[in-house]
PDB file of N, CA and C in Angstrom:
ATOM      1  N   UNK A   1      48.119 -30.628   5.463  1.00  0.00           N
ATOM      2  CA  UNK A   1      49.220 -31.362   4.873  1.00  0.00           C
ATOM      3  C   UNK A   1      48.799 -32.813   4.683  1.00  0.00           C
ATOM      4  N   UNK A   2      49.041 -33.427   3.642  1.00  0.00           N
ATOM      5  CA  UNK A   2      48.748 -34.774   3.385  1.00  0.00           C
ATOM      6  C   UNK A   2      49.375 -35.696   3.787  1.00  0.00           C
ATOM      7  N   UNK A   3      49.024 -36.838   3.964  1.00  0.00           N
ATOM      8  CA  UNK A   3      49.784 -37.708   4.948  1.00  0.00           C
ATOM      9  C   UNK A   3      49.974 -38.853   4.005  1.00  0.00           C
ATOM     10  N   UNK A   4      51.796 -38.861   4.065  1.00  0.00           N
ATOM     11  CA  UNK A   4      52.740 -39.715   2.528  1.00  0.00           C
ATOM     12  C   UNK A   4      51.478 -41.525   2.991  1.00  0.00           C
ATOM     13  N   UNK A   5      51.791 -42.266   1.909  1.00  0.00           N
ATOM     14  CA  UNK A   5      51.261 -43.034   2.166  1.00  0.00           C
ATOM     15  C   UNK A   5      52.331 -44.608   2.944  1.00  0.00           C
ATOM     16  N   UNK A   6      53.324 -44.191   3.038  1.00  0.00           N
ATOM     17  CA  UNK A   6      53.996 -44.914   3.742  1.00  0.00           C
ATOM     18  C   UNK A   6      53.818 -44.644   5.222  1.00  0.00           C
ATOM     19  N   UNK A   7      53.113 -43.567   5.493  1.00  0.00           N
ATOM     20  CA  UNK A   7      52.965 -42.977   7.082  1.00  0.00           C
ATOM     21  C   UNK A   7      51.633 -44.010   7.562  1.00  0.00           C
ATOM     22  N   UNK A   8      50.780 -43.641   6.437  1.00  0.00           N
ATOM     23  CA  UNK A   8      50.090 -44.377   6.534  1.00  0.00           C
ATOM     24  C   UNK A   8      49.923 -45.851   6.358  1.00  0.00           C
ATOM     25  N   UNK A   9      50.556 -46.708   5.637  1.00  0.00           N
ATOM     26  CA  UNK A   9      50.964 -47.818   5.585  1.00  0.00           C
ATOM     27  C   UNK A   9      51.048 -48.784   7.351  1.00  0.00           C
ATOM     28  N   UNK A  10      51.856 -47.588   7.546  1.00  0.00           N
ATOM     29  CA  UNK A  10      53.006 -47.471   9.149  1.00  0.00           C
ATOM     30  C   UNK A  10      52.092 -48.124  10.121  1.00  0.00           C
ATOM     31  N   UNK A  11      51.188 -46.789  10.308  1.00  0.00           N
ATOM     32  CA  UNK A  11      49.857 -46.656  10.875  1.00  0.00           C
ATOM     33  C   UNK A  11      49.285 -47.947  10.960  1.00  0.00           C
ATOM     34  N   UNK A  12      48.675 -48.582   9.865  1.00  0.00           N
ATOM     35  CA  UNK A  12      47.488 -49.975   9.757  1.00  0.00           C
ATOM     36  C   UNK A  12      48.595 -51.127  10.242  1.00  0.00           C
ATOM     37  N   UNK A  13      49.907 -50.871   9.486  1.00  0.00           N
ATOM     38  CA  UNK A  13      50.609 -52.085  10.319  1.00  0.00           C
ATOM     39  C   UNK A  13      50.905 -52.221  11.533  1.00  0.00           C
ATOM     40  N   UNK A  14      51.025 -51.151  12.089  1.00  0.00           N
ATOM     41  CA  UNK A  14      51.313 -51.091  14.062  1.00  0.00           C
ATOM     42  C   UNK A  14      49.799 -51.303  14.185  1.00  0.00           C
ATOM     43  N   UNK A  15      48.673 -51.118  13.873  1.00  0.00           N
ATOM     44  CA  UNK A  15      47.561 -52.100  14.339  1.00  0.00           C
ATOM     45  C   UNK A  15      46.899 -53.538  13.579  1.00  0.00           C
ATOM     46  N   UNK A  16      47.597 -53.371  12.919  1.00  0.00           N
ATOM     47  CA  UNK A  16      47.183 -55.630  12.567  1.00  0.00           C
ATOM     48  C   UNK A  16      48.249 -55.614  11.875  1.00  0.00           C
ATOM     49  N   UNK A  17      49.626 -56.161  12.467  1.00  0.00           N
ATOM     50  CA  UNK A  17      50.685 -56.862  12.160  1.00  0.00           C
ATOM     51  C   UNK A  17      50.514 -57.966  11.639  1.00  0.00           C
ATOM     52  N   UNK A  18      49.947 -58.160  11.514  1.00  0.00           N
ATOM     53  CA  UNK A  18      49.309 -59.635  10.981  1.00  0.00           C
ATOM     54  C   UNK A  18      48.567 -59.631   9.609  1.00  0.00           C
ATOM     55  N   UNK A  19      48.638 -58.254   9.442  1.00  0.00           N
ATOM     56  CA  UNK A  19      47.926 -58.092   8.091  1.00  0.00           C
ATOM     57  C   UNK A  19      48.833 -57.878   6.729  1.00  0.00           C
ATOM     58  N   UNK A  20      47.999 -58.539   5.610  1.00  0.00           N
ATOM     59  CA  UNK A  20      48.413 -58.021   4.081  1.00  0.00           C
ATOM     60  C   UNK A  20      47.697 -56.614   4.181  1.00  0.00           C
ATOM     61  N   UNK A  21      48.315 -55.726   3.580  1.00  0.00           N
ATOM     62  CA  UNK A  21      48.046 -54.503   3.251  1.00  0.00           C
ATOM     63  C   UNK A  21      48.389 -54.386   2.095  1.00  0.00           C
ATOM     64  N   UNK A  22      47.249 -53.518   1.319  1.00  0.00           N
ATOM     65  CA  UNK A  22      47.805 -52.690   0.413  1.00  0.00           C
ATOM     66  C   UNK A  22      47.248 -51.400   0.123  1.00  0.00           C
ATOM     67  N   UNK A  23      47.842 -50.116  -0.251  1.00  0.00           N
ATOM     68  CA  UNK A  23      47.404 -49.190   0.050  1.00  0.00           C
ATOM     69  C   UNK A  23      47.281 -48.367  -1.469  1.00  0.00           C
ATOM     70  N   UNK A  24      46.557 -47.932  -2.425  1.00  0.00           N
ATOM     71  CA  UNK A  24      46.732 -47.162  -3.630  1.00  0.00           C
ATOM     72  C   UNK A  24      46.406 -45.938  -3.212  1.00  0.00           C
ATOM     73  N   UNK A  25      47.128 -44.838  -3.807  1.00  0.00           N
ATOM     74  CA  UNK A  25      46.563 -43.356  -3.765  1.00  0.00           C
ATOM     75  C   UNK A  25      45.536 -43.215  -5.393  1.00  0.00           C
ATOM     76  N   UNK A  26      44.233 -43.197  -4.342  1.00  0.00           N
ATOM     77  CA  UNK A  26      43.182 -43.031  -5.910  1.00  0.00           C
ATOM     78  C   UNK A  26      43.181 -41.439  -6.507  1.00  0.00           C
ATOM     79  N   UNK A  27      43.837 -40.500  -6.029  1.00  0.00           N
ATOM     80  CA  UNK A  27      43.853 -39.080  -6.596  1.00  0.00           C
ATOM     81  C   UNK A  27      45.079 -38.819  -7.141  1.00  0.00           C
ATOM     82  N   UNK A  28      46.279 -39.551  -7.058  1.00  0.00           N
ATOM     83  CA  UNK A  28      47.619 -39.336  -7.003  1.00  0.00           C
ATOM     84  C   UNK A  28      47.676 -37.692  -6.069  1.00  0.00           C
ATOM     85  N   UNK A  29      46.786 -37.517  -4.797  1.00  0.00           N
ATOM     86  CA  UNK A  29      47.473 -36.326  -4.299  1.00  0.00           C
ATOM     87  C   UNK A  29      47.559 -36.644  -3.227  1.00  0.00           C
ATOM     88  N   UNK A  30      47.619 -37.875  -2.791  1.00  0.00           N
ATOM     89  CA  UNK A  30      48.283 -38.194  -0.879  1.00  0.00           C
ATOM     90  C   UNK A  30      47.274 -37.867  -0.350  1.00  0.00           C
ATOM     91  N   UNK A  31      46.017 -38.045  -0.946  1.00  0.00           N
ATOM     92  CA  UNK A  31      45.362 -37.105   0.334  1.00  0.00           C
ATOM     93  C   UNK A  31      43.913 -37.903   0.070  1.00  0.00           C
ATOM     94  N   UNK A  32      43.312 -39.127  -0.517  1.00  0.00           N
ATOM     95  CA  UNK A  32      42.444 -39.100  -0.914  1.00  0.00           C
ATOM     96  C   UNK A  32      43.300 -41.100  -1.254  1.00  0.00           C
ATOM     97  N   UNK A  33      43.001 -41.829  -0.393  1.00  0.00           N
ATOM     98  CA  UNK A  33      43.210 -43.662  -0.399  1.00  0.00           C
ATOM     99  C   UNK A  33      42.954 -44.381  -0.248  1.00  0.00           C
ATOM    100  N   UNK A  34      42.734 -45.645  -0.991  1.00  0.00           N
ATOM    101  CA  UNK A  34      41.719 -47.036  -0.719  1.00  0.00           C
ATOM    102  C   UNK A  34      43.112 -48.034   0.147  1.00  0.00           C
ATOM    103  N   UNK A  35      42.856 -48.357   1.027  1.00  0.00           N
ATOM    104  CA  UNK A  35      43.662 -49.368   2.186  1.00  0.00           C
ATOM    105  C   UNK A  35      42.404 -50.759   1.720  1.00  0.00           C
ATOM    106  N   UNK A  36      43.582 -51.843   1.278  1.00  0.00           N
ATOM    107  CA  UNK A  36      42.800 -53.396   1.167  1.00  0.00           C
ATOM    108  C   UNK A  36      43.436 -53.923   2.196  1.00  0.00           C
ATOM    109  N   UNK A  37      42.575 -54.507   3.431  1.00  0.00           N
ATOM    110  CA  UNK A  37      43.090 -54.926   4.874  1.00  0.00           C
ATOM    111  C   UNK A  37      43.001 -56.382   5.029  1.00  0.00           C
ATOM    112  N   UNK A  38      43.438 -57.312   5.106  1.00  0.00           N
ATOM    113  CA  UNK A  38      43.367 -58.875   4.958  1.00  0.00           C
ATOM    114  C   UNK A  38      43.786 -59.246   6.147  1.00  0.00           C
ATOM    115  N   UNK A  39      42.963 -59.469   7.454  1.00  0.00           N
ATOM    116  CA  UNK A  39      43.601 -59.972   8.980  1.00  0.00           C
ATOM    117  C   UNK A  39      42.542 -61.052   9.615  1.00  0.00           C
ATOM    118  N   UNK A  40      43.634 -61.337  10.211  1.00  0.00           N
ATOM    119  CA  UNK A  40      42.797 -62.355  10.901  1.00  0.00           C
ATOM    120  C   UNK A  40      41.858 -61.778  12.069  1.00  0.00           C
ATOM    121  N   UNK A  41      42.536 -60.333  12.593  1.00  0.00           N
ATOM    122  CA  UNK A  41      41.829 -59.802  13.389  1.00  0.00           C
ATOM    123  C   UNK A  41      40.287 -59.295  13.310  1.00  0.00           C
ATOM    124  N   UNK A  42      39.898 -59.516  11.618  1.00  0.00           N
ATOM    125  CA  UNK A  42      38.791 -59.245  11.383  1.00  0.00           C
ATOM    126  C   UNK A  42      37.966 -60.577  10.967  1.00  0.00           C
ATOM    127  N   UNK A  43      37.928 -61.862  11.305  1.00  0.00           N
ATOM    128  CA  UNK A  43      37.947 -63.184  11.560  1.00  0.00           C
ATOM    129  C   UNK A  43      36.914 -63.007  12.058  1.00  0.00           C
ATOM    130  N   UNK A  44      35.408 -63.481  11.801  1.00  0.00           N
ATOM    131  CA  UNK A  44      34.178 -63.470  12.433  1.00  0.00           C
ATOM    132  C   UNK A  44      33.382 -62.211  12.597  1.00  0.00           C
ATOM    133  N   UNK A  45      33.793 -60.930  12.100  1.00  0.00           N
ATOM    134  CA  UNK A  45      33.411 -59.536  12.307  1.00  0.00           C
ATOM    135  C   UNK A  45      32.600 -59.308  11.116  1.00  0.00           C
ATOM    136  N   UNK A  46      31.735 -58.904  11.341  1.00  0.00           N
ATOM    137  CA  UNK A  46      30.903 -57.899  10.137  1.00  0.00           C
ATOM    138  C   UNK A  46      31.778 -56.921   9.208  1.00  0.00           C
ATOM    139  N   UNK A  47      31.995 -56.662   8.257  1.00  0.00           N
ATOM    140  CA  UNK A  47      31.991 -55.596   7.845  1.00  0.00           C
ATOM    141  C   UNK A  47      32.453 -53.948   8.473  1.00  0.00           C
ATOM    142  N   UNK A  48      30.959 -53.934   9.323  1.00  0.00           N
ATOM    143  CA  UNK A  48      31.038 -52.506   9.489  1.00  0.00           C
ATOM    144  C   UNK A  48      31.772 -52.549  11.028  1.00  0.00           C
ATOM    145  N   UNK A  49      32.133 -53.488  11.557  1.00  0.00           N
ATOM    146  CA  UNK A  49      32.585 -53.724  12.464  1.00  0.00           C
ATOM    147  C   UNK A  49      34.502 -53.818  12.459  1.00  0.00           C
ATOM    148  N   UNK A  50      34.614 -54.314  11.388  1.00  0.00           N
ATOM    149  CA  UNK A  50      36.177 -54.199  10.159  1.00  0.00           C
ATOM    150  C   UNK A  50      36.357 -52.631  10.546  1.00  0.00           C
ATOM    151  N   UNK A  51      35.557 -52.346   9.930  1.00  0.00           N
ATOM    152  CA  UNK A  51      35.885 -50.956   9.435  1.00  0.00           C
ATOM    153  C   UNK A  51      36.187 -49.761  10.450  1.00  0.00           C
ATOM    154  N   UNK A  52      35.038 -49.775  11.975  1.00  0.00           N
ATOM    155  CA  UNK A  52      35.533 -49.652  12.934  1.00  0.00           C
ATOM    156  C   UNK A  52      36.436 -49.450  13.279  1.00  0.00           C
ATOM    157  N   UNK A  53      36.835 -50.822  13.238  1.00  0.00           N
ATOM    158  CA  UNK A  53      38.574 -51.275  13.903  1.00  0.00           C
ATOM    159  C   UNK A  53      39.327 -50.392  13.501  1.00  0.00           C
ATOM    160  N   UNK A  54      39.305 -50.094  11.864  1.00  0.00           N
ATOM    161  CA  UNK A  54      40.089 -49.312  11.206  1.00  0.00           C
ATOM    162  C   UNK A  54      40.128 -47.982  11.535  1.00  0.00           C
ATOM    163  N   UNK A  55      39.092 -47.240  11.524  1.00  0.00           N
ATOM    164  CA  UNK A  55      38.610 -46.056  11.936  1.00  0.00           C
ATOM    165  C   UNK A  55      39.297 -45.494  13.266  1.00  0.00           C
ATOM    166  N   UNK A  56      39.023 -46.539  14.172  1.00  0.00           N
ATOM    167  CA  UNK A  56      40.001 -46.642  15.342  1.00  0.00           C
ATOM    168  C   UNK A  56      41.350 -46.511  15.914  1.00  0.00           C
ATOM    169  N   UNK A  57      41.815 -47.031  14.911  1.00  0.00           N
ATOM    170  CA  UNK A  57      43.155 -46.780  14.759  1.00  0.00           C
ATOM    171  C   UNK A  57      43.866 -45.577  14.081  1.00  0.00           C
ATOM    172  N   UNK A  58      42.902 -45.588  13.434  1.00  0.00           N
ATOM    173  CA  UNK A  58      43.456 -43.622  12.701  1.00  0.00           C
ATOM    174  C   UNK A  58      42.834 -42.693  12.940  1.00  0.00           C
ATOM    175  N   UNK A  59      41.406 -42.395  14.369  1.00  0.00           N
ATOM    176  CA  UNK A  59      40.901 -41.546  14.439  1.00  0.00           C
ATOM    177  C   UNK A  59      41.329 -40.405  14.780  1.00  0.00           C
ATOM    178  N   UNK A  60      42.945 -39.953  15.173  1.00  0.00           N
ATOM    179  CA  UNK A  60      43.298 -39.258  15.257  1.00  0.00           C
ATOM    180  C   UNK A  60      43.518 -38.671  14.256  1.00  0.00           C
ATOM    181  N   UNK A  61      43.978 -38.894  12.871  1.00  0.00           N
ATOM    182  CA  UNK A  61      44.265 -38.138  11.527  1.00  0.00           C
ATOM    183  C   UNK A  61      43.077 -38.135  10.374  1.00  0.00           C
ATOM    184  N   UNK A  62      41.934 -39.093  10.962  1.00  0.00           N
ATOM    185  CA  UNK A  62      40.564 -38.811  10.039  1.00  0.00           C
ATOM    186  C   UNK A  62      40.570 -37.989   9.654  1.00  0.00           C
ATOM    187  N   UNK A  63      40.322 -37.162   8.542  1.00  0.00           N
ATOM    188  CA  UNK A  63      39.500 -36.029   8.622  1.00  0.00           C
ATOM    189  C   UNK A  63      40.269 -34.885   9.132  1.00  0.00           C
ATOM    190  N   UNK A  64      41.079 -34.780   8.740  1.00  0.00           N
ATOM    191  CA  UNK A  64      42.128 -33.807   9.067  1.00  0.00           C
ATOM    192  C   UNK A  64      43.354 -34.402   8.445  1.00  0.00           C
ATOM    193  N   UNK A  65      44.809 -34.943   8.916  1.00  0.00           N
ATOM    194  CA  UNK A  65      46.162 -35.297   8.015  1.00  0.00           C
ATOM    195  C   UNK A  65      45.433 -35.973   6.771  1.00  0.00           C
ATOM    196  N   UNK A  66      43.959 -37.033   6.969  1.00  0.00           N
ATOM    197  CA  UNK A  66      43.978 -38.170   6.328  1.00  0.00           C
ATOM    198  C   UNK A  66      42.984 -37.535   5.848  1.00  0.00           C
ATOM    199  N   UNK A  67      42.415 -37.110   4.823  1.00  0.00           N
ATOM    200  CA  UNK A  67      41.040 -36.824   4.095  1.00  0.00           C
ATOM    201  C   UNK A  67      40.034 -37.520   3.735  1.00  0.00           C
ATOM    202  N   UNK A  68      40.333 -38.698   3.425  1.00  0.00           N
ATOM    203  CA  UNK A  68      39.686 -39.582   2.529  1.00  0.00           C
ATOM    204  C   UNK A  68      40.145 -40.795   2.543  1.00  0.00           C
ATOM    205  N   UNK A  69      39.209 -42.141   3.177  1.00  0.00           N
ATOM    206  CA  UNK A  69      40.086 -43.231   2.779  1.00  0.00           C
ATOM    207  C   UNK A  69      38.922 -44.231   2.289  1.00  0.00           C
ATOM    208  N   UNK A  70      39.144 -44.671   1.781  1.00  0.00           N
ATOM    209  CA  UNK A  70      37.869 -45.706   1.299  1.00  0.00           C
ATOM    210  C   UNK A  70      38.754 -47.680   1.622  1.00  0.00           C
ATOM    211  N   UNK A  71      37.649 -47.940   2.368  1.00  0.00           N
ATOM    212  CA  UNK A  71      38.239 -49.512   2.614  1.00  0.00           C
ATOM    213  C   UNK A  71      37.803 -50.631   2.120  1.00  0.00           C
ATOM    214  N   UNK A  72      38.296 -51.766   2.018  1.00  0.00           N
ATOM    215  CA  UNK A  72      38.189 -53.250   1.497  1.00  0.00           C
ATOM    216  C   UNK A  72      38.940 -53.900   2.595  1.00  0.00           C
ATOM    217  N   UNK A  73      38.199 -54.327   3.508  1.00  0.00           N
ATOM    218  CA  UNK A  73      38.666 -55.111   4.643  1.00  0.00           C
ATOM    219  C   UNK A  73      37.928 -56.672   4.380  1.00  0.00           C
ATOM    220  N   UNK A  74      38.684 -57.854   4.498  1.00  0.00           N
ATOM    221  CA  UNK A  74      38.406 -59.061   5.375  1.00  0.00           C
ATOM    222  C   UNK A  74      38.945 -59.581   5.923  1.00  0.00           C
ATOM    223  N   UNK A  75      38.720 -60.996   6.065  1.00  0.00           N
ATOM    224  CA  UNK A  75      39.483 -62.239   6.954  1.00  0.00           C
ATOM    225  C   UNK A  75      40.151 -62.576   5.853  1.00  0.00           C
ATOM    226  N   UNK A  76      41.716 -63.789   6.619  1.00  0.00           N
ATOM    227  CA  UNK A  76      41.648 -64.343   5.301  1.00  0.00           C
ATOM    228  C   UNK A  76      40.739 -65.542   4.546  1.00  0.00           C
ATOM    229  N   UNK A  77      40.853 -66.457   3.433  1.00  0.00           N
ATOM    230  CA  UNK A  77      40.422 -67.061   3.200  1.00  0.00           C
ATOM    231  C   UNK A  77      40.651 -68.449   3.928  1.00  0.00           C
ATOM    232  N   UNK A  78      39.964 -69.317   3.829  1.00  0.00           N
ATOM    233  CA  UNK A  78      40.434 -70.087   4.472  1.00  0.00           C
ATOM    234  C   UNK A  78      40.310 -71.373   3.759  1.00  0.00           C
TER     235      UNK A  78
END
């Protein structure tokens, strides 16, 4: 079952409240989404270290509810 993208939305905001999010469905089938993550929590972090974080927070529905997500994480600008 695909996971709506407001579930997911849900998800990234209960871990960086602090973040701009935005989330597009690139298949229009819920099941397949690019998340653009803008936090401060990723403030001095690499990249693949961003992404982590992210990973982290949804490793429970990876790859299973969540199929596919492709990311664009940074800090903000400053």
């Amino acid at each position: 079952m695909p996971m709506p993208a407001d579930v997911l939305e849900g998800r990234l905001r209960a871990a960086f409240p602090d973040a701009e999010i935005v989330i597009t469905d690139l298949a229009g089938d819920g099941d397949h989404y690019k998340a653009r993550i803008v936090s401060e929590q990723f403030k001095g972090l690499p990249r693949v270290r961003q992404h982590q974080l992210v990973n982290k927070a949804l490793a429970d529905v990876l790859g299973g509810e969540l199929h596919a997500l492709a990311l664009e994480t940074s800090a903000p600008a400053q």
